[in-house]
Structure formats: C-alpha cells, structure tokens
Protein backbone atom coordinates (compact mmCIF):
# COMPACT_ATOMS: atom_id res chain seq x y z
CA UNK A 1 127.37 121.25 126.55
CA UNK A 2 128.75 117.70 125.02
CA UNK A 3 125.35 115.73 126.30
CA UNK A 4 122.82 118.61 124.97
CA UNK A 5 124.79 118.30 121.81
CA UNK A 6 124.82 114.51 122.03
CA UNK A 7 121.44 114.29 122.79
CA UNK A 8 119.90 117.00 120.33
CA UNK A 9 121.34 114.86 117.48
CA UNK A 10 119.87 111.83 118.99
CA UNK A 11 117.02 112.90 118.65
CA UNK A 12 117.20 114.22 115.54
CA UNK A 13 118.44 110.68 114.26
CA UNK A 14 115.55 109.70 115.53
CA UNK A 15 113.11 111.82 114.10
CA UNK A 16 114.92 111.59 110.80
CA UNK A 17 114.22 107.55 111.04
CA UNK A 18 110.50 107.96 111.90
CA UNK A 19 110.08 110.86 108.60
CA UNK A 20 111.97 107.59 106.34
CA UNK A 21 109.59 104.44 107.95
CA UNK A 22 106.73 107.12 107.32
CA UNK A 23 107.70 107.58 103.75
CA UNK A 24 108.18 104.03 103.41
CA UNK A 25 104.61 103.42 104.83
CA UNK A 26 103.16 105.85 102.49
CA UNK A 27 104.53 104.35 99.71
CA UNK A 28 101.94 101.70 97.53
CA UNK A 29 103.18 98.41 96.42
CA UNK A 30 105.38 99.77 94.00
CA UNK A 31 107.78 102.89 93.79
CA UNK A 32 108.00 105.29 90.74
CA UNK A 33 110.33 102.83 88.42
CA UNK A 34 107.66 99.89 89.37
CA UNK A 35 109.99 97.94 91.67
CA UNK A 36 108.43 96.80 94.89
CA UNK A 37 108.43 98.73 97.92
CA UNK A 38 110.60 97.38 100.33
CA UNK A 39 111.03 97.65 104.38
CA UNK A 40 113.84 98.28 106.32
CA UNK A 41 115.22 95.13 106.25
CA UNK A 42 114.52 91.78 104.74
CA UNK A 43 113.78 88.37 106.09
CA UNK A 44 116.96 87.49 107.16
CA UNK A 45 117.55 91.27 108.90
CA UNK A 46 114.24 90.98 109.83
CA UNK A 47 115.43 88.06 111.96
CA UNK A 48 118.99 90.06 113.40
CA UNK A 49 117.15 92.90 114.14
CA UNK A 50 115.08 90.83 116.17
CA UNK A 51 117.40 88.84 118.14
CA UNK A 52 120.17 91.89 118.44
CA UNK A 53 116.67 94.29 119.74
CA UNK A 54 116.08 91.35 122.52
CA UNK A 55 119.22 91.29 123.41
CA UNK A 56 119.01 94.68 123.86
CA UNK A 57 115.84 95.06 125.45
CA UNK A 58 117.16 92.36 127.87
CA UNK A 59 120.11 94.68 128.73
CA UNK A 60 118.40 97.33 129.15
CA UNK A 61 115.40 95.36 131.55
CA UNK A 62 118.82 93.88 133.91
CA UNK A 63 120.58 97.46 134.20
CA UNK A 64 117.46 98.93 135.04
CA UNK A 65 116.82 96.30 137.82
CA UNK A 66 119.97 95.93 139.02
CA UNK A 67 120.78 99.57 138.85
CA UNK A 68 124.07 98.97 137.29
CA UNK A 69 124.83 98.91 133.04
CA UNK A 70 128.13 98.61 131.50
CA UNK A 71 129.60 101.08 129.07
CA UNK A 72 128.19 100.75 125.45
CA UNK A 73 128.37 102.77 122.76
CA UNK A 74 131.47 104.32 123.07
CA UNK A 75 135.02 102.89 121.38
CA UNK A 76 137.51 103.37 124.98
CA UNK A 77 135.39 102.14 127.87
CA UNK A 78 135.71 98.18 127.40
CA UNK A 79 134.87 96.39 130.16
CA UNK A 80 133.35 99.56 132.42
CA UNK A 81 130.22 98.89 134.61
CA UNK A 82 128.58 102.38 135.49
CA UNK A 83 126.35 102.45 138.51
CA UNK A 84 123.46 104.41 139.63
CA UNK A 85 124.93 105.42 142.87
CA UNK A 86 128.05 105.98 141.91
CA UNK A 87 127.87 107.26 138.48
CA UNK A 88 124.03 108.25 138.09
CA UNK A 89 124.66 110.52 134.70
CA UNK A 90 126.57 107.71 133.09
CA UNK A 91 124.38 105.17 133.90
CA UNK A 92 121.68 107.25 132.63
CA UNK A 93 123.31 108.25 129.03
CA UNK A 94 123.69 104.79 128.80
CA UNK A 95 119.92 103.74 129.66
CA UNK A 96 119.09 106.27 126.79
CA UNK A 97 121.32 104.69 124.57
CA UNK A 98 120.38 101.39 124.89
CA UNK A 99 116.63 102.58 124.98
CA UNK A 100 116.55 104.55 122.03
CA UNK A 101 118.88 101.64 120.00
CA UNK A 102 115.29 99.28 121.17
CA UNK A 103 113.04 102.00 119.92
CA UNK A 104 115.05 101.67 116.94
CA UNK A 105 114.57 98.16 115.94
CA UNK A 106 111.43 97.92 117.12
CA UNK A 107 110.37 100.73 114.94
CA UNK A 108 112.53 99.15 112.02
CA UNK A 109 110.64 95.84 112.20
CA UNK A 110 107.12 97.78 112.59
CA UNK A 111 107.63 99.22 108.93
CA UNK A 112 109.13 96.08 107.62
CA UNK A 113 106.57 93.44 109.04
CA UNK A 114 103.49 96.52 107.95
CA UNK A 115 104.82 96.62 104.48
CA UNK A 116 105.11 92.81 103.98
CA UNK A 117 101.75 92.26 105.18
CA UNK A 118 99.93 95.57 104.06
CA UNK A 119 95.40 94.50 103.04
C-alpha cells in the first residue's frame, strides 16, 4: 500500500511540473505586471541542473548495466547497494527514482532553454 501511495504522488508531482513548464510556455514575453517571463531556472541553475541531471543520468545508465544501484532518496539507508537479484523491488523503486529525478531536469531545462530562445 506504501509504494502505490508513493508512487501515485510521484506521479502526480510530476504531472503537476509538466501543467507549471506548460503555463510557463504559454506565457508571452512578459507576464501581467510587464516583467519578463522567466524559466525554471537561470543561467547559472541552468548550468547545476545540467551537471547534477548527468550525473544522474550516468547513475542511472551504470545501475542499469550493472544491475546493482545504491540507496538514494531516502534519509537512513547511507551507504546501501540494492541488487537486482537480491533485492529486485528496491532496485527498481530506486531506478524510478533516479529516472523520474532525469525526466525532471531534463524537462526543467526544456522550458528554460525554449523560453530564452523563443522566434
């Protein structure tokens, strides 16, 4: 019951962050008090987003090769490796995790790098 709940409001995080980029993207140059529309992040999140989203998509790319991914995400598991043979719904909350965390950047730096550069 725990992982439908923690996955139903993962997904509703995420849906919640594609209705905000959309708004964003729907937006014209200026908002209603005639300040400039502006992305998710700026330049210089811009650039963490990117390297922390490579980092991640690395992670991800090695634990699904090697079938192995440590813990992340959660506050009392430091230094915990979860395997696919050994632990396959561990290692598989934690593939989603890291997944959706990369689908969340990426999306991030979509509506940011779309808005600076909009025709």
């Amino acid at each position: 019951m725990r992982s439908a709940l923690y996955y139903t409001l993962m997904l509703l995080l995420g849906f919640a962050w594609y209705k905000f980029g959309q708004n964003l993207l729907r937006k014209g140059y200026y908002d209603e008090n005639g300040e400039r529309t502006e992305g998710f992040v700026g330049p210089v999140g811009f650039l963490i987003s990117a390297v922390v989203g490579s980092y991640l998509l690395f992670a991800l790319l090695r634990a699904l090769v090697r079938g192995e991914v440590p813990c992340v995400g959660k506050g009392g598991c430091k230094m915990q490796v979860y395997t696919l043979a050994a632990n396959a719904g561990d290692y598989w909350a934690n593939i989603f995790f890291l997944a959706w965390m990369v689908l969340g950047l990426a999306y991030a730096l979509y509506v940011s790098f779309k808005i600076w550069f909009r025709a």
